[in-house]
C-alpha atoms as a PDB file:
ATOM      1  CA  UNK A   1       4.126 -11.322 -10.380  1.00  0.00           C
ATOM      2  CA  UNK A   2       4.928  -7.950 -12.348  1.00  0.00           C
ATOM      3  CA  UNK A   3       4.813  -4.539 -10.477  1.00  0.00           C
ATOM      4  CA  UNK A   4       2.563  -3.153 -12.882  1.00  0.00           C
ATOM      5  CA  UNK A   5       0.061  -6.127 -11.595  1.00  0.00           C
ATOM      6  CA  UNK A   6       0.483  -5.673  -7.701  1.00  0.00           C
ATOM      7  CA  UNK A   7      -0.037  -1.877  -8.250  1.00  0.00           C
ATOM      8  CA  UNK A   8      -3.861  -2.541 -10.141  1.00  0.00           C
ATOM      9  CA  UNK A   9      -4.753  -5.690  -7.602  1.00  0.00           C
ATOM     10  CA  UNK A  10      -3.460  -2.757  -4.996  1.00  0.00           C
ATOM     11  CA  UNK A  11      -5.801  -0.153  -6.773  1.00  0.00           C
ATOM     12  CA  UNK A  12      -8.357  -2.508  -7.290  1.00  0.00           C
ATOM     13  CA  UNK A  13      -8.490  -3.148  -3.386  1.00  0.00           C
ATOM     14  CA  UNK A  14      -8.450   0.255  -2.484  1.00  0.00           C
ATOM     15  CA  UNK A  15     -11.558   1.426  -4.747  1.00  0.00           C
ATOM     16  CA  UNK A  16     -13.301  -1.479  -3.050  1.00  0.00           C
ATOM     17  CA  UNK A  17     -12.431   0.334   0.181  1.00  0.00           C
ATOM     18  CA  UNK A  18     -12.708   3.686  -0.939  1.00  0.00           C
ATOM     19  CA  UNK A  19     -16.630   3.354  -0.126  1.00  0.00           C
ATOM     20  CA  UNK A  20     -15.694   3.261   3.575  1.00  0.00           C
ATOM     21  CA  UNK A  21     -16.901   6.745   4.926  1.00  0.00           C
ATOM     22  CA  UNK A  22     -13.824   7.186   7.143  1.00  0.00           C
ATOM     23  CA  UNK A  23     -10.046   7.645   5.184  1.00  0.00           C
ATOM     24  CA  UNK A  24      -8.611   5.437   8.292  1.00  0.00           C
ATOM     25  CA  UNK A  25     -10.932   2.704   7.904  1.00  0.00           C
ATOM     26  CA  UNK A  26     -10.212   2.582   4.234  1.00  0.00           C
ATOM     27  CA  UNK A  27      -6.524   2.835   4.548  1.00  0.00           C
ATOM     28  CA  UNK A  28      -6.918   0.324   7.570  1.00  0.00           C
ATOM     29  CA  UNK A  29      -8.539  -2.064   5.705  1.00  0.00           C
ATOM     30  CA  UNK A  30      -6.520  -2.042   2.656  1.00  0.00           C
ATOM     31  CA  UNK A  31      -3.443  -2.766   4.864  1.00  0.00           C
ATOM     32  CA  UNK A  32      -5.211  -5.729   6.228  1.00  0.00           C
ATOM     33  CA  UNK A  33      -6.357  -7.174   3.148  1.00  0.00           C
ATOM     34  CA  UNK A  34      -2.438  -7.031   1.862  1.00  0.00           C
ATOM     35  CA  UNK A  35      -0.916  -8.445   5.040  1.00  0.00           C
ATOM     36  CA  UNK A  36      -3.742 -11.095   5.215  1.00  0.00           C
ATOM     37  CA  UNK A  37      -3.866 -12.858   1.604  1.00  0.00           C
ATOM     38  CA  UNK A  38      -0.351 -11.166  -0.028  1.00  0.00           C
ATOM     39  CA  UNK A  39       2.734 -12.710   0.383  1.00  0.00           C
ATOM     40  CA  UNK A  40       5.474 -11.626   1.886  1.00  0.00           C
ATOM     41  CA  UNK A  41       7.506 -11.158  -1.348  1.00  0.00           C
ATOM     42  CA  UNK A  42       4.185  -9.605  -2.727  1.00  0.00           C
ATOM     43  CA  UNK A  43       4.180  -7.204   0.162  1.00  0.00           C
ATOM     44  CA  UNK A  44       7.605  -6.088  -0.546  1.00  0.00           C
ATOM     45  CA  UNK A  45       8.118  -5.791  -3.888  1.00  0.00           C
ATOM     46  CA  UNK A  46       5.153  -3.414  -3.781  1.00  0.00           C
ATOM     47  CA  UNK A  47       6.894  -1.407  -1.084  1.00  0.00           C
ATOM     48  CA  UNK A  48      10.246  -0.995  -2.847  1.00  0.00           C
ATOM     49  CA  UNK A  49       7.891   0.274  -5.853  1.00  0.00           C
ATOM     50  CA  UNK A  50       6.859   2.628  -3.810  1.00  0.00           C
ATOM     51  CA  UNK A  51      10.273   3.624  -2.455  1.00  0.00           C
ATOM     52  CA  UNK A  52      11.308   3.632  -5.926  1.00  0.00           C
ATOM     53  CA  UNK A  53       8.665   6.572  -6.968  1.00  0.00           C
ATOM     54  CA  UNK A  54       5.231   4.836  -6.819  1.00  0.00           C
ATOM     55  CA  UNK A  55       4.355   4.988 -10.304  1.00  0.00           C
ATOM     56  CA  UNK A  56       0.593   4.504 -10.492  1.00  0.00           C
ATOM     57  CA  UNK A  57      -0.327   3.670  -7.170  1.00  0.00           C
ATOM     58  CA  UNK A  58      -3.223   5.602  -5.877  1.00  0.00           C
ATOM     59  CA  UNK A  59      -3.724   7.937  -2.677  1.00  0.00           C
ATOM     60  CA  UNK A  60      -5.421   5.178  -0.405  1.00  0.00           C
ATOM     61  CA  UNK A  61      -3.266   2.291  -1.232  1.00  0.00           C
ATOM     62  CA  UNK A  62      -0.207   3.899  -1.537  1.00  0.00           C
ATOM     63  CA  UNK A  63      -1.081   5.408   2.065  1.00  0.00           C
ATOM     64  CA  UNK A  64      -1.426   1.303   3.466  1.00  0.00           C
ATOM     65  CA  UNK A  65       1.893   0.694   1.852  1.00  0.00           C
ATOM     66  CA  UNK A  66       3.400   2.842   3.675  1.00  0.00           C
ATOM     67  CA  UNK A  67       1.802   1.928   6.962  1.00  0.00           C
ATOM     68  CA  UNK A  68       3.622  -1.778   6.072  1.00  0.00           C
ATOM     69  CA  UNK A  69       6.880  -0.764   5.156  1.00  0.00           C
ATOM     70  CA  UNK A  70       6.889   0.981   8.383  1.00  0.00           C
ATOM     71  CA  UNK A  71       5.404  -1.845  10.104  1.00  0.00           C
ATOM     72  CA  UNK A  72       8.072  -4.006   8.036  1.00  0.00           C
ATOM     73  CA  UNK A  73      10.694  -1.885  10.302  1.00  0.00           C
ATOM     74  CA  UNK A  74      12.134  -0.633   6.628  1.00  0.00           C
ATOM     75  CA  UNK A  75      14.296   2.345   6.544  1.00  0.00           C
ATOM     76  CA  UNK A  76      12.518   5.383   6.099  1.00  0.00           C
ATOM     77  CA  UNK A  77      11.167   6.504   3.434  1.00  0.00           C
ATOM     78  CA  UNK A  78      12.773  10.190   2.194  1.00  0.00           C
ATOM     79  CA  UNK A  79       9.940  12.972   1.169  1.00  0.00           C
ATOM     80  CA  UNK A  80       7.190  10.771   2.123  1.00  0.00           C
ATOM     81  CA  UNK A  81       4.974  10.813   5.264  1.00  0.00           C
ATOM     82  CA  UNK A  82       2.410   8.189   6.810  1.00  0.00           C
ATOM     83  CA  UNK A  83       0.542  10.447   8.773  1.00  0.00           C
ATOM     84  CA  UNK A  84      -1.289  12.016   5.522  1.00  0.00           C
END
């Protein structure tokens, strides 16, 4: 599956959550949708896409991405900070 495609299905999940009136429960359940239906190859090529630079991925789901690298025990991330 293509970056470009993991980054709108990653989008596309996080404007469904977006309508959550809490930021944590929308980030929260972004992160669990990815870890629950994603693969694990899925899951990782979108978080070296967004160690790369992130191109495209919005606020919310870029936020949940980095809660699963870090849960992923990945290196950390330079410049970037999960507790937005």
């Amino acid at each position: 599956m293509s970056t470009p495609h993991l980054v709108q299905m990653a989008n596309d999940i996080g404007n469904f959550f977006r309508a959550e009136p809490l930021r944590e429960d929308a980030v929260g359940g972004i992160l669990n949708h990815i870890e629950k239906y994603w693969t694990r190859r899925m899951q990782e090529k979108l978080i070296e896409h967004l160690r790369h630079d992130g191109t495209g991925l919005d606020e919310l789901p870029q936020e949940a991405v980095l809660r699963l690298a870090a849960r992923a025990s990945g290196p950390p991330m330079p410049g970037r900070s999960a507790s937005r």
